[in-house]
C-alpha atoms as a PDB file:
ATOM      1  CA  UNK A   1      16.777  13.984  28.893  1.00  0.00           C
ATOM      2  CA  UNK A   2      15.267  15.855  31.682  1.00  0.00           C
ATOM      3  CA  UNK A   3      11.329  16.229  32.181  1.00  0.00           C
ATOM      4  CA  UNK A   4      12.277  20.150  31.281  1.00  0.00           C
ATOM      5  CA  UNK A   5      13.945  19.536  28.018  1.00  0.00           C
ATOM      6  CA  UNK A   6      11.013  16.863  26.949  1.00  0.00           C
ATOM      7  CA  UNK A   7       8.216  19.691  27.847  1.00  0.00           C
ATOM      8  CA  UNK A   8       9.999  22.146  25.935  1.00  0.00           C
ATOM      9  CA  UNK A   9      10.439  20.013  22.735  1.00  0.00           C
ATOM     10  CA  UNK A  10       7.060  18.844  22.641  1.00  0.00           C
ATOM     11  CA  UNK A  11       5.922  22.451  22.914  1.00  0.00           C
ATOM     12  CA  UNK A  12       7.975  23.693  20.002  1.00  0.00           C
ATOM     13  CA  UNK A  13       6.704  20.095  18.195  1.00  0.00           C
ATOM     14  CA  UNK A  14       3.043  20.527  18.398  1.00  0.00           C
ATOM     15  CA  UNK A  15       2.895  24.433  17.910  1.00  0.00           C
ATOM     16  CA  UNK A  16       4.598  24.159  14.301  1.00  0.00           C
ATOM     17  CA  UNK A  17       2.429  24.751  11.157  1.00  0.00           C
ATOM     18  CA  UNK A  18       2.898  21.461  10.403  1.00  0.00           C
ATOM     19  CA  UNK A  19       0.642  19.525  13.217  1.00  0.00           C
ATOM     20  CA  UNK A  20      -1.299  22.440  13.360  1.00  0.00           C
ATOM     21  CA  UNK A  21      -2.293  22.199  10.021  1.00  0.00           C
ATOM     22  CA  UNK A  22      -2.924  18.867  10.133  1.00  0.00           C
ATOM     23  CA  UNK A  23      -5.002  19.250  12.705  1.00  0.00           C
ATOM     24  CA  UNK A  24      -7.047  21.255  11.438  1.00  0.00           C
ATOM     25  CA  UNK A  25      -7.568  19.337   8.133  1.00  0.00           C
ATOM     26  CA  UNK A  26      -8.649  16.529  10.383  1.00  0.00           C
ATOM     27  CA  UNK A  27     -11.285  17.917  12.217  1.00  0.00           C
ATOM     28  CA  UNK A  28     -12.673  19.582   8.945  1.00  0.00           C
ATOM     29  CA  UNK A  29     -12.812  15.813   7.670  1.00  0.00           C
ATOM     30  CA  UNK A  30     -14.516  14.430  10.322  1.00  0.00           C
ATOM     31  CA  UNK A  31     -17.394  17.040  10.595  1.00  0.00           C
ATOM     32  CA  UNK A  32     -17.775  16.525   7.380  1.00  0.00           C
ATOM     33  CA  UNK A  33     -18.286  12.667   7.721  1.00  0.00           C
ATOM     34  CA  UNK A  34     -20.428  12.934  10.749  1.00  0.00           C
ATOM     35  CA  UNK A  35     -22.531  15.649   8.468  1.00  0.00           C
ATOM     36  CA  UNK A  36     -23.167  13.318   5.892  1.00  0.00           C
ATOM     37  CA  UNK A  37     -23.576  10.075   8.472  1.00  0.00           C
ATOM     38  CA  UNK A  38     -26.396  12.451   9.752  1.00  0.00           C
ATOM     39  CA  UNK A  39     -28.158  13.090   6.468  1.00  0.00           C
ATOM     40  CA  UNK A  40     -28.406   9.208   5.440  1.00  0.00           C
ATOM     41  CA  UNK A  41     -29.640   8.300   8.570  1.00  0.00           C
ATOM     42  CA  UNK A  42     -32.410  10.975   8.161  1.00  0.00           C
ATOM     43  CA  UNK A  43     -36.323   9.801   7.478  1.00  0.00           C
ATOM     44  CA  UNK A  44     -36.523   9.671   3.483  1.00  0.00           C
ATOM     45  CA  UNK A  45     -39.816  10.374   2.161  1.00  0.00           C
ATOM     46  CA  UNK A  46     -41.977   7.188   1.009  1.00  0.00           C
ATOM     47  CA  UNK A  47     -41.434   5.939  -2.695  1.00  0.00           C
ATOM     48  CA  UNK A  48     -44.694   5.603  -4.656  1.00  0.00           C
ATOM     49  CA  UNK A  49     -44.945   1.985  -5.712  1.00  0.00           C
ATOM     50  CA  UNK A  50     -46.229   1.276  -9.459  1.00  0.00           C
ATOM     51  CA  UNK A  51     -46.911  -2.312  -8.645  1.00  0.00           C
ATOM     52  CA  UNK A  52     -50.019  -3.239  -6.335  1.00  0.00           C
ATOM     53  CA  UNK A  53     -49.369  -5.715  -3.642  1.00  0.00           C
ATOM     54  CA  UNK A  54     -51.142  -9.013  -3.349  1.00  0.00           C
ATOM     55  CA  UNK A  55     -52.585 -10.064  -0.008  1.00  0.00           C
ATOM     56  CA  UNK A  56     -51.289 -13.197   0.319  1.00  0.00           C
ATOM     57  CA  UNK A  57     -52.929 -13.618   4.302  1.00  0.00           C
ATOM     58  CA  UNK A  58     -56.262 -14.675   3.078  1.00  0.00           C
ATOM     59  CA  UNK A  59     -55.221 -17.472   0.383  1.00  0.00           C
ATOM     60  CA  UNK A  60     -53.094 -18.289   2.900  1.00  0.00           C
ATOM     61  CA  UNK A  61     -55.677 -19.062   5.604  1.00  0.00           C
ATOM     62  CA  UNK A  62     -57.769 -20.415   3.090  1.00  0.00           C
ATOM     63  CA  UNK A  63     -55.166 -23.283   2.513  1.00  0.00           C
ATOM     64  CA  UNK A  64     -54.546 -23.599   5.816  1.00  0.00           C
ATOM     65  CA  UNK A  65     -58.325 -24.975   6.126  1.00  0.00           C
ATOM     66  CA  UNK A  66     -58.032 -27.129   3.084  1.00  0.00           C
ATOM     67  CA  UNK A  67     -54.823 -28.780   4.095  1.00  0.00           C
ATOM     68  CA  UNK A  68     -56.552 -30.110   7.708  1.00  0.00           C
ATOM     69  CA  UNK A  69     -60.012 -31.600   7.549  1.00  0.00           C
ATOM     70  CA  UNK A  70     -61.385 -32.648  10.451  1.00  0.00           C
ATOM     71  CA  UNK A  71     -60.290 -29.490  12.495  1.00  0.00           C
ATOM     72  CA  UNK A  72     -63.161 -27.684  12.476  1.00  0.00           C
ATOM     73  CA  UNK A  73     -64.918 -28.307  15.601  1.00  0.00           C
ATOM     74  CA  UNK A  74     -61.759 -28.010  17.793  1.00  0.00           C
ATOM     75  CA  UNK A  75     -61.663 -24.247  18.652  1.00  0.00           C
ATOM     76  CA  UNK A  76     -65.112 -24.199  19.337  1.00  0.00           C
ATOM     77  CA  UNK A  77     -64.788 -27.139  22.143  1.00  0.00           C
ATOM     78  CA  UNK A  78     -61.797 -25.575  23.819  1.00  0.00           C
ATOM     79  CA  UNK A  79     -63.764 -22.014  23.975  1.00  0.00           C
ATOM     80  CA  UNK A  80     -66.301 -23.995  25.283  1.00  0.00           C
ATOM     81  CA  UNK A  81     -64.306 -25.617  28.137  1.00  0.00           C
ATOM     82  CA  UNK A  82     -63.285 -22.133  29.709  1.00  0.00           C
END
């Protein structure tokens, strides 16, 4: 086949209904993906929560001091030092 008779069949290929139609349905289907992609990704409004939350920073640090005696005076030397 000749470069002429190749350009000609793929014309008369891609311009039936057929592909075009396809096409078409394609394109349709991925807007329509990338539209609702879009909305997910979009900032939701904050749930109200029913249940409180618990600090847990403050018991923490107060076991922290319970759990090593004997540490108390350290900080205060090294500010000391600068």
């Amino acid at each position: 086949m000749r470069f002429g008779e190749i350009k000609d069949m793929l014309i008369q290929v891609i311009t039936t209904w057929q592909v075009i139609a396809v096409s078409v349905v394609v394109i349709l289907y991925f807007f329509l993906v990338f539209y609702v992609a879009r909305l997910r990704r979009s900032a939701r409004p904050p749930r109200a929560s029913r249940k409180k939350r618990i600090k847990a920073a403050p018991v923490a640090v107060e076991m922290e001091a319970e759990s090593s005696p004997g540490t108390e005076g350290i900080e205060e030397n090294i500010v000391e030092e600068e």
